[in-house]
C-alpha atoms as a PDB file:
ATOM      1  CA  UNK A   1       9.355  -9.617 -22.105  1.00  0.00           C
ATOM      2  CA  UNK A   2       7.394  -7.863 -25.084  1.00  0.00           C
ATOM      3  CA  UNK A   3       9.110  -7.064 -28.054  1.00  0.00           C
ATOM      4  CA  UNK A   4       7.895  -4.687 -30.645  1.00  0.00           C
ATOM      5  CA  UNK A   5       8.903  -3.566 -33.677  1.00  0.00           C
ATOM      6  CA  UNK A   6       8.177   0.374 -35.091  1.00  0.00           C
ATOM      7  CA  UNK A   7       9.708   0.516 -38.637  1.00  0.00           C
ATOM      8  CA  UNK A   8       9.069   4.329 -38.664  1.00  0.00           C
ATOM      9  CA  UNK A   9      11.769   6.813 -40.139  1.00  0.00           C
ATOM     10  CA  UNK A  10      11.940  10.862 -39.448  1.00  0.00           C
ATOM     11  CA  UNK A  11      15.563  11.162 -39.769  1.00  0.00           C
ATOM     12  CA  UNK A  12      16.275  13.905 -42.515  1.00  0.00           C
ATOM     13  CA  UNK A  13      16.994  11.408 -45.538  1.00  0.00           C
ATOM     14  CA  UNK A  14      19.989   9.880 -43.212  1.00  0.00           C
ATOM     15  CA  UNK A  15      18.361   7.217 -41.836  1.00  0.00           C
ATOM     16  CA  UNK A  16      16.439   5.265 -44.170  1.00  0.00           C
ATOM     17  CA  UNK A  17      17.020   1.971 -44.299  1.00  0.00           C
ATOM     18  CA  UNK A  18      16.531   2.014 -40.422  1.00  0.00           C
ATOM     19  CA  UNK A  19      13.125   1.081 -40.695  1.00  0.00           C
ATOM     20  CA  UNK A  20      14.657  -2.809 -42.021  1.00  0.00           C
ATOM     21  CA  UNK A  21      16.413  -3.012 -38.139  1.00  0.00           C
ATOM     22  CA  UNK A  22      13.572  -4.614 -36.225  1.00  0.00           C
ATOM     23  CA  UNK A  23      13.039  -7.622 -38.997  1.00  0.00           C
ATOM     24  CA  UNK A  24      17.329  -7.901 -39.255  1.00  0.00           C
ATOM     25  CA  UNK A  25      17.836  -8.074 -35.766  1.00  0.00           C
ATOM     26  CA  UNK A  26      15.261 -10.761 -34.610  1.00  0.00           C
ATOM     27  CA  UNK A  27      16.434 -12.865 -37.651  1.00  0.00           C
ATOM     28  CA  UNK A  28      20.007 -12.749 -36.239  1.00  0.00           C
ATOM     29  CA  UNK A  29      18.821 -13.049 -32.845  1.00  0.00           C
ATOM     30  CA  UNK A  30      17.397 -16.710 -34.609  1.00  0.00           C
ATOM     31  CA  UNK A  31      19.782 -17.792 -36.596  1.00  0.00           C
ATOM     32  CA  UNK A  32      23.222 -17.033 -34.572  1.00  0.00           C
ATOM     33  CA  UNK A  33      22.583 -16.021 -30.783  1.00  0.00           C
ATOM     34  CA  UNK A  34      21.950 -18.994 -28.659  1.00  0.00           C
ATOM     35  CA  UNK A  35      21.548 -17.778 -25.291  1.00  0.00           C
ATOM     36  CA  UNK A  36      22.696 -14.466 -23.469  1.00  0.00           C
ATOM     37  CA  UNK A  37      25.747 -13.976 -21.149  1.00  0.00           C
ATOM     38  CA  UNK A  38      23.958 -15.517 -18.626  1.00  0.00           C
ATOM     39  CA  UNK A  39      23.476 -18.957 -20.074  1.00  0.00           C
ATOM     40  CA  UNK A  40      19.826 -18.071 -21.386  1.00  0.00           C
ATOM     41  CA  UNK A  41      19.024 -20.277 -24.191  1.00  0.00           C
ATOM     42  CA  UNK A  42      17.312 -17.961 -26.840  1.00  0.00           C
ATOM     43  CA  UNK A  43      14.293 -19.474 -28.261  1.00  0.00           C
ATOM     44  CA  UNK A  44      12.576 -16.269 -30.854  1.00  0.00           C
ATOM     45  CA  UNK A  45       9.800 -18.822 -30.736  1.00  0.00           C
ATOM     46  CA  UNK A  46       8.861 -18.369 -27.998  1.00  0.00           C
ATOM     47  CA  UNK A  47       9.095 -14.631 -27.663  1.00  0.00           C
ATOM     48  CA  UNK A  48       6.166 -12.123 -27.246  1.00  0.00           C
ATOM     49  CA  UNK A  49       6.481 -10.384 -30.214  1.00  0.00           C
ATOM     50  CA  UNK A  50       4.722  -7.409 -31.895  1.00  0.00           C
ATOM     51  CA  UNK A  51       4.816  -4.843 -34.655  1.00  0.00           C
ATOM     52  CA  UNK A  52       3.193  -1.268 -35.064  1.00  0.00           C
ATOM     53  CA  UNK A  53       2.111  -1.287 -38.405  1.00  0.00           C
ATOM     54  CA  UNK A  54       2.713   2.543 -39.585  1.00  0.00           C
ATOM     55  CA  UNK A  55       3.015   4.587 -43.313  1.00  0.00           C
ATOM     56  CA  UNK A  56       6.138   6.457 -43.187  1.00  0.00           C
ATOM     57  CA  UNK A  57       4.825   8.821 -46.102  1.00  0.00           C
ATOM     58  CA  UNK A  58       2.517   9.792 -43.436  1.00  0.00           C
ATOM     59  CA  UNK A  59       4.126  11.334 -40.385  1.00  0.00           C
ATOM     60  CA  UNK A  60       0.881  12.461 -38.168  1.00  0.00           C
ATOM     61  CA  UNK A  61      -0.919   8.884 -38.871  1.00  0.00           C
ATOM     62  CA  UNK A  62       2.519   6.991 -37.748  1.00  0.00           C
ATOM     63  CA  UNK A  63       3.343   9.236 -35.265  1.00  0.00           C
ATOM     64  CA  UNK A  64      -0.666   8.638 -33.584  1.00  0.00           C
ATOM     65  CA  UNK A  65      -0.532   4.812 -34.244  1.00  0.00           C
ATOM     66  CA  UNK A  66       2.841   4.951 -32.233  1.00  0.00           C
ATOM     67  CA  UNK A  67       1.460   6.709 -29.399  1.00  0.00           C
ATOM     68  CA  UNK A  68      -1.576   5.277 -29.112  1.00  0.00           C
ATOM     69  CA  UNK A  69      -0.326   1.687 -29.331  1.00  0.00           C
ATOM     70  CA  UNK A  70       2.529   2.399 -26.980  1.00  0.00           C
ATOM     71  CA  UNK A  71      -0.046   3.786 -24.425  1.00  0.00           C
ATOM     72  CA  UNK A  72      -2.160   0.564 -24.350  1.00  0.00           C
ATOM     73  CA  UNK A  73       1.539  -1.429 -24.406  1.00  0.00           C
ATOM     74  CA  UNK A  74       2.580   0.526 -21.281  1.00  0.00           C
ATOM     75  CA  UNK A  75      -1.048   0.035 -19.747  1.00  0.00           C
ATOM     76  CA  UNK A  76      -1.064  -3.462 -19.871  1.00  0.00           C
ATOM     77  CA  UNK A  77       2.936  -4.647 -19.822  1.00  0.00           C
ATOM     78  CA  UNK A  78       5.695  -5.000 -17.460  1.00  0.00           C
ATOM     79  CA  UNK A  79       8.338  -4.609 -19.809  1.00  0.00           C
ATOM     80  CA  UNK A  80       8.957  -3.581 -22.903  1.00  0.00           C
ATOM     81  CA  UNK A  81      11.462  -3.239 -25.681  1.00  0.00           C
ATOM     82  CA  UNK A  82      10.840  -1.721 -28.858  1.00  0.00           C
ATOM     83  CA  UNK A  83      12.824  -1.994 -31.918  1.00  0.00           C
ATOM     84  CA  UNK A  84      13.258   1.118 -34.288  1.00  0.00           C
ATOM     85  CA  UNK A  85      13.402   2.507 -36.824  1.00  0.00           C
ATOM     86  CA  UNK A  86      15.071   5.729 -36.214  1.00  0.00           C
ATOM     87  CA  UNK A  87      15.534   8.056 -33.211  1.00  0.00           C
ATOM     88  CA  UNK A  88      12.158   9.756 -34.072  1.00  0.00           C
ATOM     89  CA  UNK A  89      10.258   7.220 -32.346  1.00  0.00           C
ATOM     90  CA  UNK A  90      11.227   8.120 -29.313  1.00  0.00           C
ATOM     91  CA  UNK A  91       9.475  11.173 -29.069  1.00  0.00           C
ATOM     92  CA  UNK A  92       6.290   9.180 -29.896  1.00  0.00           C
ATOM     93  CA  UNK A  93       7.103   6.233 -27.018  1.00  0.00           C
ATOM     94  CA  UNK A  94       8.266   8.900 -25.078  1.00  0.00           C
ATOM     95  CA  UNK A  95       4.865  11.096 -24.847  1.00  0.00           C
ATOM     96  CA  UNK A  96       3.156   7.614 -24.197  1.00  0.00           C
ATOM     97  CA  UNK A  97       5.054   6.814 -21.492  1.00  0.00           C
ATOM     98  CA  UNK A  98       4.923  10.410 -20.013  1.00  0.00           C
ATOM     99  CA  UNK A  99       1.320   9.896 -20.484  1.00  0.00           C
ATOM    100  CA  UNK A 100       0.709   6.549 -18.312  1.00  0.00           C
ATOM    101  CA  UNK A 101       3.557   7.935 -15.412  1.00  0.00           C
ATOM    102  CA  UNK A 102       0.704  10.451 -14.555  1.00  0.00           C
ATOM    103  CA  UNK A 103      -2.277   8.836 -15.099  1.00  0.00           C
ATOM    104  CA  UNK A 104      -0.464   5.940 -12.220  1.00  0.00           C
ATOM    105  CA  UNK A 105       0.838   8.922 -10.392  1.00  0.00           C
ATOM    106  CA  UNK A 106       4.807   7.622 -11.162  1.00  0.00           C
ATOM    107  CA  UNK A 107       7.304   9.769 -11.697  1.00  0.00           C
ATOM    108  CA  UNK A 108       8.892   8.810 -15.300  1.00  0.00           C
ATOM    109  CA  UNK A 109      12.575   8.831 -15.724  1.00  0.00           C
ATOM    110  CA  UNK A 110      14.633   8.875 -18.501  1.00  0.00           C
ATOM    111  CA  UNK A 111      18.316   7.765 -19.400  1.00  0.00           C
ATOM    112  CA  UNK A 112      19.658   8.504 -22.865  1.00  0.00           C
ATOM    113  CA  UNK A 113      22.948   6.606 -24.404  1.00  0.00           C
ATOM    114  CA  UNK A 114      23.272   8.791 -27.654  1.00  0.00           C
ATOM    115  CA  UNK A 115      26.333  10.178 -29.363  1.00  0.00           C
ATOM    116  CA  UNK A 116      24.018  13.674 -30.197  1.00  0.00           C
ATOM    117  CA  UNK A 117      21.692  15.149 -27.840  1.00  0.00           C
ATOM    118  CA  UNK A 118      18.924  15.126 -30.240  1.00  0.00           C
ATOM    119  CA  UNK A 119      17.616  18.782 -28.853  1.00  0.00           C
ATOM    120  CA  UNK A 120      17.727  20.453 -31.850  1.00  0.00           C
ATOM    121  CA  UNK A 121      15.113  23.276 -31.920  1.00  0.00           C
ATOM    122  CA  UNK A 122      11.807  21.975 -33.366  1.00  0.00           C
ATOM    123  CA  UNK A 123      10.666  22.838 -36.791  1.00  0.00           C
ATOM    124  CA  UNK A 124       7.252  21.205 -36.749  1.00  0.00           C
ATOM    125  CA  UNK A 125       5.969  22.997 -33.410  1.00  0.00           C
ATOM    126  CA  UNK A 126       2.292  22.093 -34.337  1.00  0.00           C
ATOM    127  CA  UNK A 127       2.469  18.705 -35.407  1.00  0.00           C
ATOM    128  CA  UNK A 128       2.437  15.467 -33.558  1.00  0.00           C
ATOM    129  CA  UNK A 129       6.184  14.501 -34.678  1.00  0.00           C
ATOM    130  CA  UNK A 130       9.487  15.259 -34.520  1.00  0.00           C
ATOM    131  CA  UNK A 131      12.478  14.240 -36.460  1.00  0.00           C
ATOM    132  CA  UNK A 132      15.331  12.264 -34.922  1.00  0.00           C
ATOM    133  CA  UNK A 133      17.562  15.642 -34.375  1.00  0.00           C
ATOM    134  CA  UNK A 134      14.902  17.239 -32.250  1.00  0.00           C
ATOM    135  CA  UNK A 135      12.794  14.580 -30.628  1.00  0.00           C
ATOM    136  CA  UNK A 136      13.930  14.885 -26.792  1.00  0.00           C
ATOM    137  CA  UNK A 137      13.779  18.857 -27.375  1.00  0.00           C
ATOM    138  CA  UNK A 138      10.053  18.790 -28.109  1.00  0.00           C
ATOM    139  CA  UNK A 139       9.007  15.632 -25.511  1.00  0.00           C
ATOM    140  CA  UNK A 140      10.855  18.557 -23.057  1.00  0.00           C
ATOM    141  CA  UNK A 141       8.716  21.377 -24.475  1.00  0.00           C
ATOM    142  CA  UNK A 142       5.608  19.086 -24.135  1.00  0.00           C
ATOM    143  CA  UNK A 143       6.010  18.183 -20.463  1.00  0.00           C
ATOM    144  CA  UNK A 144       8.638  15.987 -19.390  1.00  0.00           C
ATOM    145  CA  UNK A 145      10.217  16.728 -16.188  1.00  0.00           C
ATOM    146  CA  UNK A 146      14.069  17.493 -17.419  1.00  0.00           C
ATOM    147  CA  UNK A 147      15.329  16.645 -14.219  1.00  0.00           C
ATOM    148  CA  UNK A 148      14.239  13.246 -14.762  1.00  0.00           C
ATOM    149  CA  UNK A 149      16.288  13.263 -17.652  1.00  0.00           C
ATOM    150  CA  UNK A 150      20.209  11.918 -17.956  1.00  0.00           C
ATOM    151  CA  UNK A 151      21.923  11.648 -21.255  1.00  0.00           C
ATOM    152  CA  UNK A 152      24.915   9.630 -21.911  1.00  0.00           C
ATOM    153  CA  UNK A 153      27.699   9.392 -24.337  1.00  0.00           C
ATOM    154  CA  UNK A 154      27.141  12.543 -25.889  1.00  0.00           C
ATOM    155  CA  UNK A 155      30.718  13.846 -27.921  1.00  0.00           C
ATOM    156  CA  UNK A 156      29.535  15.739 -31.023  1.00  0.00           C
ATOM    157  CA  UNK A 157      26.554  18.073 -29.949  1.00  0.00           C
ATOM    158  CA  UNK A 158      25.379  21.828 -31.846  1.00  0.00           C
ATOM    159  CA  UNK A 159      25.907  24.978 -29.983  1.00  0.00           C
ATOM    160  CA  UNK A 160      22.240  25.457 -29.611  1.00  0.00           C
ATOM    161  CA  UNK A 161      22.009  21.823 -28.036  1.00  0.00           C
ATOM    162  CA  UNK A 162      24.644  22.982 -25.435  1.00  0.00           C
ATOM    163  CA  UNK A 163      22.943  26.011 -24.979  1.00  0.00           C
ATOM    164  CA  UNK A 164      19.259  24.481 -24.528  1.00  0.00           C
ATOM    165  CA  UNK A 165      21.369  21.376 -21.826  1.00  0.00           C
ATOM    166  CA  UNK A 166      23.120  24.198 -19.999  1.00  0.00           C
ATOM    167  CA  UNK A 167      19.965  26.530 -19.588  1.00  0.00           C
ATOM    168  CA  UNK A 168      17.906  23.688 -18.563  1.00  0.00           C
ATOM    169  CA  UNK A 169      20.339  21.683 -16.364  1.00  0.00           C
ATOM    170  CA  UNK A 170      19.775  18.772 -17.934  1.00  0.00           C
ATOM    171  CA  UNK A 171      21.842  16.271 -16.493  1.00  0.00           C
ATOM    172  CA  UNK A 172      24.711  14.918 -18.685  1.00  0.00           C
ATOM    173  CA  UNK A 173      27.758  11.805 -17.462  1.00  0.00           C
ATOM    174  CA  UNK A 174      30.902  13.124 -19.655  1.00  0.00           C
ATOM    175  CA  UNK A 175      32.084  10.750 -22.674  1.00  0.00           C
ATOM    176  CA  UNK A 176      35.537  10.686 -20.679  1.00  0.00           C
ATOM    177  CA  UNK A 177      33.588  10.272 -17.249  1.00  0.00           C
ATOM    178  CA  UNK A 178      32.340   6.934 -18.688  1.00  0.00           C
ATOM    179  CA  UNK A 179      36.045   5.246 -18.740  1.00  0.00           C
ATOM    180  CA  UNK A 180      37.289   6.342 -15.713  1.00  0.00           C
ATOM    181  CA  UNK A 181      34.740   4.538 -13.616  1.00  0.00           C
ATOM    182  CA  UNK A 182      32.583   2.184 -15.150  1.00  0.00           C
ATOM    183  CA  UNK A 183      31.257   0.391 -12.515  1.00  0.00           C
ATOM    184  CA  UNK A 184      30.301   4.050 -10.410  1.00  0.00           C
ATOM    185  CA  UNK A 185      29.112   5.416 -13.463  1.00  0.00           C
ATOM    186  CA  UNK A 186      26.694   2.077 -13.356  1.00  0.00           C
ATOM    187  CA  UNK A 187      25.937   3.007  -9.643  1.00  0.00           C
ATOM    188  CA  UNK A 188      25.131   6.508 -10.774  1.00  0.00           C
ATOM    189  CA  UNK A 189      22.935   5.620 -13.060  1.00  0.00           C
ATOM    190  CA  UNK A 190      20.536   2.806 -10.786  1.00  0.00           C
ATOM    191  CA  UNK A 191      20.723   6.015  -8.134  1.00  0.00           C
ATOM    192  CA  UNK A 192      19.370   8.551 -10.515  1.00  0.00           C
ATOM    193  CA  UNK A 193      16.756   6.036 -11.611  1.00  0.00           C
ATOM    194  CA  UNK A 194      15.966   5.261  -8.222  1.00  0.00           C
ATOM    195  CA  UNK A 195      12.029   5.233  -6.862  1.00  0.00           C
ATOM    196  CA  UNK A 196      11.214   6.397 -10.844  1.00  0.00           C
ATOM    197  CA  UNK A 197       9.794   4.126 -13.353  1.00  0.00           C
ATOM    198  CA  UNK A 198      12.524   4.053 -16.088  1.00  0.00           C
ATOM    199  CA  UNK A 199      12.696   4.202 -19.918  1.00  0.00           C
ATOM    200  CA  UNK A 200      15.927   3.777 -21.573  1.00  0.00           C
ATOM    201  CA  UNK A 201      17.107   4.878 -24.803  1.00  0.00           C
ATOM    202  CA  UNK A 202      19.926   3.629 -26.525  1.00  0.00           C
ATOM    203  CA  UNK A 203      20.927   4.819 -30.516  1.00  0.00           C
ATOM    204  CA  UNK A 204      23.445   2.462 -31.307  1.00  0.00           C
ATOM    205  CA  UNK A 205      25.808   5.869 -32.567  1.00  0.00           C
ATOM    206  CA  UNK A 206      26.583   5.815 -28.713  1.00  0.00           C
ATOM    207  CA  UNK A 207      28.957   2.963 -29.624  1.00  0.00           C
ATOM    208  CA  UNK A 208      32.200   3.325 -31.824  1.00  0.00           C
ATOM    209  CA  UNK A 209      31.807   3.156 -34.952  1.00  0.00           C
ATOM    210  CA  UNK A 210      34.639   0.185 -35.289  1.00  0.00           C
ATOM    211  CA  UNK A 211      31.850  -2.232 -33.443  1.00  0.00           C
ATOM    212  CA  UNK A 212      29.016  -0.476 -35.289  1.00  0.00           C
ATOM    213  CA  UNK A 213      29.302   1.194 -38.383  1.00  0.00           C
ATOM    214  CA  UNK A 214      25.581   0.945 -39.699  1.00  0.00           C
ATOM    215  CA  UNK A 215      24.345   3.686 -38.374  1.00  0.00           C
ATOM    216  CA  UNK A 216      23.360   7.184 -40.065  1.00  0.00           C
ATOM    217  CA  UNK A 217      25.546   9.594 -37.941  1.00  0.00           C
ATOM    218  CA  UNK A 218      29.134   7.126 -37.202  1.00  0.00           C
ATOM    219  CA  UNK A 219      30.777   9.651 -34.546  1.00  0.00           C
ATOM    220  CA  UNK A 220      34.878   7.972 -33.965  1.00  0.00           C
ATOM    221  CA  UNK A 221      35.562   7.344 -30.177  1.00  0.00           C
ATOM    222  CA  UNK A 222      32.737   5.975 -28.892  1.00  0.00           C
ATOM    223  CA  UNK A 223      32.348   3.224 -26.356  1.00  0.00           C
ATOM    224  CA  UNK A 224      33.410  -0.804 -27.310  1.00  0.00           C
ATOM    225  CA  UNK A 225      31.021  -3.096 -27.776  1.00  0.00           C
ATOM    226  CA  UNK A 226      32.149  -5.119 -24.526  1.00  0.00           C
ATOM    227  CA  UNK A 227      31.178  -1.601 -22.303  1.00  0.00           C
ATOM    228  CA  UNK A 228      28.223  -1.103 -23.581  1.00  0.00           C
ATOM    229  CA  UNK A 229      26.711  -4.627 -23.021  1.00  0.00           C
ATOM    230  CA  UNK A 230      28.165  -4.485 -19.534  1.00  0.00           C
ATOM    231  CA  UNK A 231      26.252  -1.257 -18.988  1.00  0.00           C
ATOM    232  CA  UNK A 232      22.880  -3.075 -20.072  1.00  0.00           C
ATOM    233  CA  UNK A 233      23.352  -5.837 -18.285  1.00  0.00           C
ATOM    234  CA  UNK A 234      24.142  -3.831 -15.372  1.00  0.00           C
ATOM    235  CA  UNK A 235      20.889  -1.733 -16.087  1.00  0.00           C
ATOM    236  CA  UNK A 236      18.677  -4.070 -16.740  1.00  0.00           C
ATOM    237  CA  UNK A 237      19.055  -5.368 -13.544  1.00  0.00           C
ATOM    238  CA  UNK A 238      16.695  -2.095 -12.215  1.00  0.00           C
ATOM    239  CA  UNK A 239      13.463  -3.355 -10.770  1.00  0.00           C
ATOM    240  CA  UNK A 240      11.443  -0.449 -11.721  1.00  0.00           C
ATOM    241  CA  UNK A 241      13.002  -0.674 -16.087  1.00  0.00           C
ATOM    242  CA  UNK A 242       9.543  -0.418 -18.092  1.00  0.00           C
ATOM    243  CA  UNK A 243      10.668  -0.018 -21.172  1.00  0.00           C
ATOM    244  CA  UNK A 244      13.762   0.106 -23.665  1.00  0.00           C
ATOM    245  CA  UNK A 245      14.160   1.168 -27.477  1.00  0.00           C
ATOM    246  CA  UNK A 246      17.551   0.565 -29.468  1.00  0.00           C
ATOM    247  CA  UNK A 247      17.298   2.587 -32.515  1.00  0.00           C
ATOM    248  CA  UNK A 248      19.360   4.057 -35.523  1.00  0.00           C
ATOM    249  CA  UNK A 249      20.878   0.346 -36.533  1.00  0.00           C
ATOM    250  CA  UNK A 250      20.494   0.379 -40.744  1.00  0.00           C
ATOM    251  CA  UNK A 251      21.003  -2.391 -41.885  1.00  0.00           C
ATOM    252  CA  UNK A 252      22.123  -1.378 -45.312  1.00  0.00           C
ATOM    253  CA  UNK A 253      24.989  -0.251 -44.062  1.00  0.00           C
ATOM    254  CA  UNK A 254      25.987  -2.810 -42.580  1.00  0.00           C
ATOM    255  CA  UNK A 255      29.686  -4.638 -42.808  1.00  0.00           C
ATOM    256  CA  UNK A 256      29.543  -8.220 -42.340  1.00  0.00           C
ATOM    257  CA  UNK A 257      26.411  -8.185 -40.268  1.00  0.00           C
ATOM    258  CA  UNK A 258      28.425  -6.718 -37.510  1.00  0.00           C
ATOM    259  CA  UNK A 259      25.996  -4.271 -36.149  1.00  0.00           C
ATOM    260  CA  UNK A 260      22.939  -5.777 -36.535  1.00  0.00           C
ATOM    261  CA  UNK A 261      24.184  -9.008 -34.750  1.00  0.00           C
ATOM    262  CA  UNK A 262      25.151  -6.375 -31.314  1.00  0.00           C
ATOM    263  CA  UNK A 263      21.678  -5.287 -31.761  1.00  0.00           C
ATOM    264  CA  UNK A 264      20.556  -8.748 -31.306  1.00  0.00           C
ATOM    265  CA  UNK A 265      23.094  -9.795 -28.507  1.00  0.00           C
ATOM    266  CA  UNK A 266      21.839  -6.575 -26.923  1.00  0.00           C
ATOM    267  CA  UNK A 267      18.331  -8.067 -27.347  1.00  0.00           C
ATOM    268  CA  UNK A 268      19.468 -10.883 -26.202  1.00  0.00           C
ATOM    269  CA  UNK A 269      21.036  -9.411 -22.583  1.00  0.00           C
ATOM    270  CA  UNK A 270      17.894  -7.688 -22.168  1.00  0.00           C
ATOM    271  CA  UNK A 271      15.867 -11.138 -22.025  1.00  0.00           C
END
């Protein structure tokens, strides 16, 4: 497993403080999480680590860096989990990964746990960057295949996001839709990933607020702490998973360490 950090921030003012995540969660991860569900000692020692060295005052040089490095990571790694920063990296991973899916001739798939679609219309058309309200829109606009896209968790989205999902049938699993059936929705999602090579990105708002508060956009009724790690474990179990990012944990906001240390344990699952 290779684990790399991307302190970048795009998020509107909201989010800084994001860019502090990466360093918080891997010192948690040390000091307090001893081995995973499955009785995985955790040794940070003896982790592949890595961190994209970027200047957030500079949004095209941070956004290339990103790409560029996450092309070579993708090139050359089996599996990969990045640690944000904000949800604006994404866009950058995302375009690298799109990138290497058809230079191998893959098909590149992409499942979304986020509270907000992030498909805000994009204000920077020209530019190499998006913020973290718009990222998925313009990764869409640039080339990915929709269809190959799910989203889940959404429950506070703008009318133009629900416009731009409905007109381009992008492929949503209903907040309620995930309590019903946890264990199908789980099915549903290894099926929809199915003969794909699979990036997964998770913005910790897709969890309620009372499990983790330190985030910029808290949205009330999310999912517990306890269904989202089953849902990683669960999906992490996908042969053809290439890469993961967990984004939008701040730790300044934090309350007791709570949020950061389910960013670790996440980590930690995902090991």
């Amino acid at each position: 497993m290779f684990i790399v950090k991307i302190p970048a921030i795009n998020g509107l003012g909201k989010t800084k403080g994001c860019e502090k995540a990466g360093n918080a969660i891997l010192k948690t991860l040390r000091e307090e999480i001893y081995s995973n569900e499955q009785n995985i000692p955790i040794d940070v020692s003896l982790l592949d680590l890595e961190e994209i060295h970027i200047d957030n005052s500079d949004l095209n040089l941070t956004n290339n860096l990103i790409y560029e490095n996450s092309l070579e990571i993708f090139e050359t790694k089996p599996k990969t989990i990045f640690l944000g920063g904000d949800h604006s990296i994404s866009y950058s991973t995302g375009k690298a990964f799109l990138d290497y899916c058809r230079k191998q001739k893959k098909k590149p798939c992409l499942i979304i746990f986020d509270s907000h679609p992030d498909l805000m219309p994009v204000s920077a058309k020209k530019e190499n960057f998006a913020n973290h309200e718009e990222w998925l829109r313009k990764l869409i606009e640039e080339g990915f295949p929709k269809e190959n896209i799910l989203i889940i968790g959404i429950r506070n989205a703008e009318k133009e996001e629900i416009s731009f999902i409905k007109q381009n049938k992008i492929k949503t699993i209903p907040f309620n839709n995930l309590f019903l059936d946890i264990e199908n929705i789980c099915d549903t999602i290894m099926e929809f990933a199915s003969g794909k090579e699979l990036y997964v990105s998770v913005d910790i708002d897709v969890i309620d607020p009372a499990f983790a508060p330190a985030t910029g956009y808290p949205e009330p009724g999310g999912l517990t702490s306890r269904e989202f790690l089953y849902l990683i474990q669960r999906i992490n179990k996908i042969k053809n998973l290439h890469a993961i990012d967990i984004v939008e944990i701040n730790p300044e906001k934090d309350r007791e360490n709570i949020t950061v240390k389910l960013g670790a344990k996440v980590l930690a699952e995902l090991l």
